[in-house]
N, C-alpha and C. Protein backbone atom coordinates (compact mmCIF):
# COMPACT_ATOMS: atom_id res chain seq x y z
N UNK A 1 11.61 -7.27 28.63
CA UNK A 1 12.91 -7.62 28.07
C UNK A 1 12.83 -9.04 27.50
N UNK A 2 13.27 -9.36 26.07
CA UNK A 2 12.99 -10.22 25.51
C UNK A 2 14.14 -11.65 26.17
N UNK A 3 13.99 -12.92 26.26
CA UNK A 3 14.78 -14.02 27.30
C UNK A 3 15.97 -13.98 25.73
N UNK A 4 16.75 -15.41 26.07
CA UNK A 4 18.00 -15.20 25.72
C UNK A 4 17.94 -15.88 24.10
N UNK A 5 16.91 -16.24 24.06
CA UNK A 5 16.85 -17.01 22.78
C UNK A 5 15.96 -15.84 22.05
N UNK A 6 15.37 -15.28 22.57
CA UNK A 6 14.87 -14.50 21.38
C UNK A 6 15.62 -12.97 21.43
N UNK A 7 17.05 -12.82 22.11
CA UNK A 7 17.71 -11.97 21.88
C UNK A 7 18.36 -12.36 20.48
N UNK A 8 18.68 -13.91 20.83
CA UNK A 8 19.52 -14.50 19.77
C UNK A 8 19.64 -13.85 18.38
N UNK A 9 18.06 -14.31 18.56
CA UNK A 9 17.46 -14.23 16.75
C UNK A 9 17.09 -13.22 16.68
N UNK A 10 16.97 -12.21 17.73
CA UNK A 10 16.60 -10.98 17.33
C UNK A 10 18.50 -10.17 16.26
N UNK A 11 19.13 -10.89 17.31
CA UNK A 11 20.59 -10.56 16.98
C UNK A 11 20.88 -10.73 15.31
N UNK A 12 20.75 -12.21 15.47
CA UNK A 12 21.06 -13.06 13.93
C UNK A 12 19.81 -12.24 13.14
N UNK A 13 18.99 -11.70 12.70
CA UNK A 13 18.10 -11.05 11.93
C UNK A 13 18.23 -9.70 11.87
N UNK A 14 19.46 -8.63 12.88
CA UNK A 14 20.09 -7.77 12.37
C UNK A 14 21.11 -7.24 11.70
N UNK A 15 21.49 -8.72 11.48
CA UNK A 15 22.92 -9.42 11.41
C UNK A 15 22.86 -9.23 9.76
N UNK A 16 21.36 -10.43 9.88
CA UNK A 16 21.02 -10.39 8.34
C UNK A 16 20.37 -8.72 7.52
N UNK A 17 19.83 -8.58 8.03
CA UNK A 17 19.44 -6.84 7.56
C UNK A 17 20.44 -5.96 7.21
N UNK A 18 21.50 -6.00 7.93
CA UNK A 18 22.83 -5.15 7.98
C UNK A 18 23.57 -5.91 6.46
N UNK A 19 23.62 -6.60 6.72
CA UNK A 19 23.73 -7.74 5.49
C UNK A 19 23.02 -7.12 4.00
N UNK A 20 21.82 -7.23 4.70
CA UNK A 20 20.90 -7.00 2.84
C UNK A 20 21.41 -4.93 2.73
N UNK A 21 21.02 -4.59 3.67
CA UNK A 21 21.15 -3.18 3.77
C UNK A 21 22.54 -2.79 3.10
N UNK A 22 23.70 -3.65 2.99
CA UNK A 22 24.84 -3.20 2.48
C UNK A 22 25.55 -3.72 1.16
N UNK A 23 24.16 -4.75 0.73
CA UNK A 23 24.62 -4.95 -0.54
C UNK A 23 22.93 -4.52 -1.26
N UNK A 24 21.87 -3.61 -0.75
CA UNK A 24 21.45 -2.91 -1.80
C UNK A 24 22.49 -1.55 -1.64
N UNK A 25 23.23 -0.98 -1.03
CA UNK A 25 24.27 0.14 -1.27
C UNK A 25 24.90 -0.31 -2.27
N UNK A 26 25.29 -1.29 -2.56
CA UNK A 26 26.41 -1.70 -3.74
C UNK A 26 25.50 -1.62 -4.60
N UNK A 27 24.25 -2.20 -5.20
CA UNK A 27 23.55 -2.45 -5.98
C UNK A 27 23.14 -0.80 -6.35
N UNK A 28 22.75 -0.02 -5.75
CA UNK A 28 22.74 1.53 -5.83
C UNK A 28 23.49 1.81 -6.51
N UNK A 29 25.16 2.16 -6.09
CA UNK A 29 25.93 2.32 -6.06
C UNK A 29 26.22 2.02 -7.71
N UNK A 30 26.36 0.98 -7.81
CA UNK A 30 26.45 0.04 -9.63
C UNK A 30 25.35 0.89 -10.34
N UNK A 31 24.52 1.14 -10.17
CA UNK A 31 23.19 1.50 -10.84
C UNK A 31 23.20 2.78 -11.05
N UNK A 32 23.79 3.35 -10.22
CA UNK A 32 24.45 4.75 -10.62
C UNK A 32 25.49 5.15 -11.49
N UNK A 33 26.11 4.11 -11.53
CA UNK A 33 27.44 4.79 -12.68
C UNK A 33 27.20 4.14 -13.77
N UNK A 34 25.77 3.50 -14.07
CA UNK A 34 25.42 2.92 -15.25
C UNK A 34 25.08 4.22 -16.35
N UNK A 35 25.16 4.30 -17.62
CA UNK A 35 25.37 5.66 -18.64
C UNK A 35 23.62 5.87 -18.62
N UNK A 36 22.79 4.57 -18.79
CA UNK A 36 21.49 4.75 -18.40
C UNK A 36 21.23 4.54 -17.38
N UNK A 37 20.53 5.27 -16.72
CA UNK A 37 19.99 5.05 -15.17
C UNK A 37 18.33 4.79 -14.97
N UNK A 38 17.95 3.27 -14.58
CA UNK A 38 16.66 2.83 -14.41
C UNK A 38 15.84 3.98 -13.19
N UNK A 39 15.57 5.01 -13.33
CA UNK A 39 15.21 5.96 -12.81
C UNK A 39 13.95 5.08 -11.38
N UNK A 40 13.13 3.99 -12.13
CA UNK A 40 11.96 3.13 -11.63
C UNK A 40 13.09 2.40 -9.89
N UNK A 41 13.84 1.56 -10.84
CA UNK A 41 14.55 0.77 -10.62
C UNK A 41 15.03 1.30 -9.31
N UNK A 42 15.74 2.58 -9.16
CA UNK A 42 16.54 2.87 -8.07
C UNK A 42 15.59 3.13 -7.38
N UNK A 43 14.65 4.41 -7.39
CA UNK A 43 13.96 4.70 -6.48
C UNK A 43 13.41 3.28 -5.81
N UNK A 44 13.03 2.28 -6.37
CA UNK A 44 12.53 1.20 -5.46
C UNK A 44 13.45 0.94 -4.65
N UNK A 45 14.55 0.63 -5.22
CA UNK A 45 16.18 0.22 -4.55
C UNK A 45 16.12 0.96 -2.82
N UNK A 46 16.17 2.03 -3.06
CA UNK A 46 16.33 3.13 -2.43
C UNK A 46 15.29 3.09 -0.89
N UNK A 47 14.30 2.76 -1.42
CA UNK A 47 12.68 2.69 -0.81
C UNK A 47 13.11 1.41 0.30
N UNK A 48 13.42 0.29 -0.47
CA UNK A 48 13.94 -1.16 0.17
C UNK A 48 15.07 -0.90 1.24
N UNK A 49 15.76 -0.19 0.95
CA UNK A 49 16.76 0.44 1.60
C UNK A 49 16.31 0.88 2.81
N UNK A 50 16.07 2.08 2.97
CA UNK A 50 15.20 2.81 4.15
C UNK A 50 14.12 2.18 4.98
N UNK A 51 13.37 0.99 4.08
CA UNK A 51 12.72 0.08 4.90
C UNK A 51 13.62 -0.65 5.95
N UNK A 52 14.88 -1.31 5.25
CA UNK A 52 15.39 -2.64 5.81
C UNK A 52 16.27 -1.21 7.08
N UNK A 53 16.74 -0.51 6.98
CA UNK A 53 17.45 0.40 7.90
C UNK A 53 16.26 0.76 8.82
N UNK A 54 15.11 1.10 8.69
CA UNK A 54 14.19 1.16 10.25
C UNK A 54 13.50 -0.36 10.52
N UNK A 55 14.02 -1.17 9.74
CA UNK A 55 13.39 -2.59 10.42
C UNK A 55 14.80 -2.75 11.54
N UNK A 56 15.89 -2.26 11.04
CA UNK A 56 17.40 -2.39 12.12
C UNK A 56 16.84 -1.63 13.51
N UNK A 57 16.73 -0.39 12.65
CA UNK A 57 16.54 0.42 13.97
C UNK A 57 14.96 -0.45 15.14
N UNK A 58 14.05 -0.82 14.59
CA UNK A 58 13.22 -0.95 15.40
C UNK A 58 13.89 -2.54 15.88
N UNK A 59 14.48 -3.25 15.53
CA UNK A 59 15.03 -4.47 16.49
C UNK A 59 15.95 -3.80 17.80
N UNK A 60 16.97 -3.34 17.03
CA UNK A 60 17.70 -2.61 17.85
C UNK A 60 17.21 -2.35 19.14
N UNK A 61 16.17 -1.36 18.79
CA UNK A 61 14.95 -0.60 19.96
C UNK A 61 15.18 -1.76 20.85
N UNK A 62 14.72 -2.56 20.47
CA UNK A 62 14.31 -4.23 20.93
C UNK A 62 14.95 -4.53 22.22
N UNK A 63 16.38 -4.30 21.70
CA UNK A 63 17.23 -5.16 22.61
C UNK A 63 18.09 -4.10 23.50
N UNK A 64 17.48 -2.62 23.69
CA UNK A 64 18.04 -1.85 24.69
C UNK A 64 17.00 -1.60 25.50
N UNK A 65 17.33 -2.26 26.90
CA UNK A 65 16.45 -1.45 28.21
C UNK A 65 15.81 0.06 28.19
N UNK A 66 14.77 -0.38 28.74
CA UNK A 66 13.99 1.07 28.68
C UNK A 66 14.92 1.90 29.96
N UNK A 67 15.40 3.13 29.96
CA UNK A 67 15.86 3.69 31.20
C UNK A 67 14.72 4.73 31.32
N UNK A 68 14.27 3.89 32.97
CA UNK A 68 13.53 5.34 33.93
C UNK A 68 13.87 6.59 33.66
N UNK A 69 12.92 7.64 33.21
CA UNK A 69 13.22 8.93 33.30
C UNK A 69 13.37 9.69 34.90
């Protein structure tokens, strides 16, 4: 179990992820109702996306106790 300072920043760095994670949705989001659609463009978007959402999930992991089976 990680001590109290590196819950901290584990905290503040999901904080920030949740953060980036919800303004590439907007950026998606815009890029979609554009009449041309950067076909390149999103899929990367998209890619960045799904990265920064299992970098959440694996902090997350982080900061919940393992429970005994």
């Amino acid at each position: 179990m990680p001590d109290a300072n590196e819950i901290d920043a584990i905290e503040a760095r999901i904080t920030e992820l949740k953060l980036e994670h919800r303004d590439l949705d907007d950026v998606i989001f815009r890029l979609t109702q554009t009449p041309v659609i950067d076909q390149l463009q999103l899929q990367r978007l998209k890619k960045r996306k799904l990265m920064v959402k299992d970098q959440i999930a694996l902090l997350e992991r982080q900061l919940t106790p393992d429970i005994p089976a």
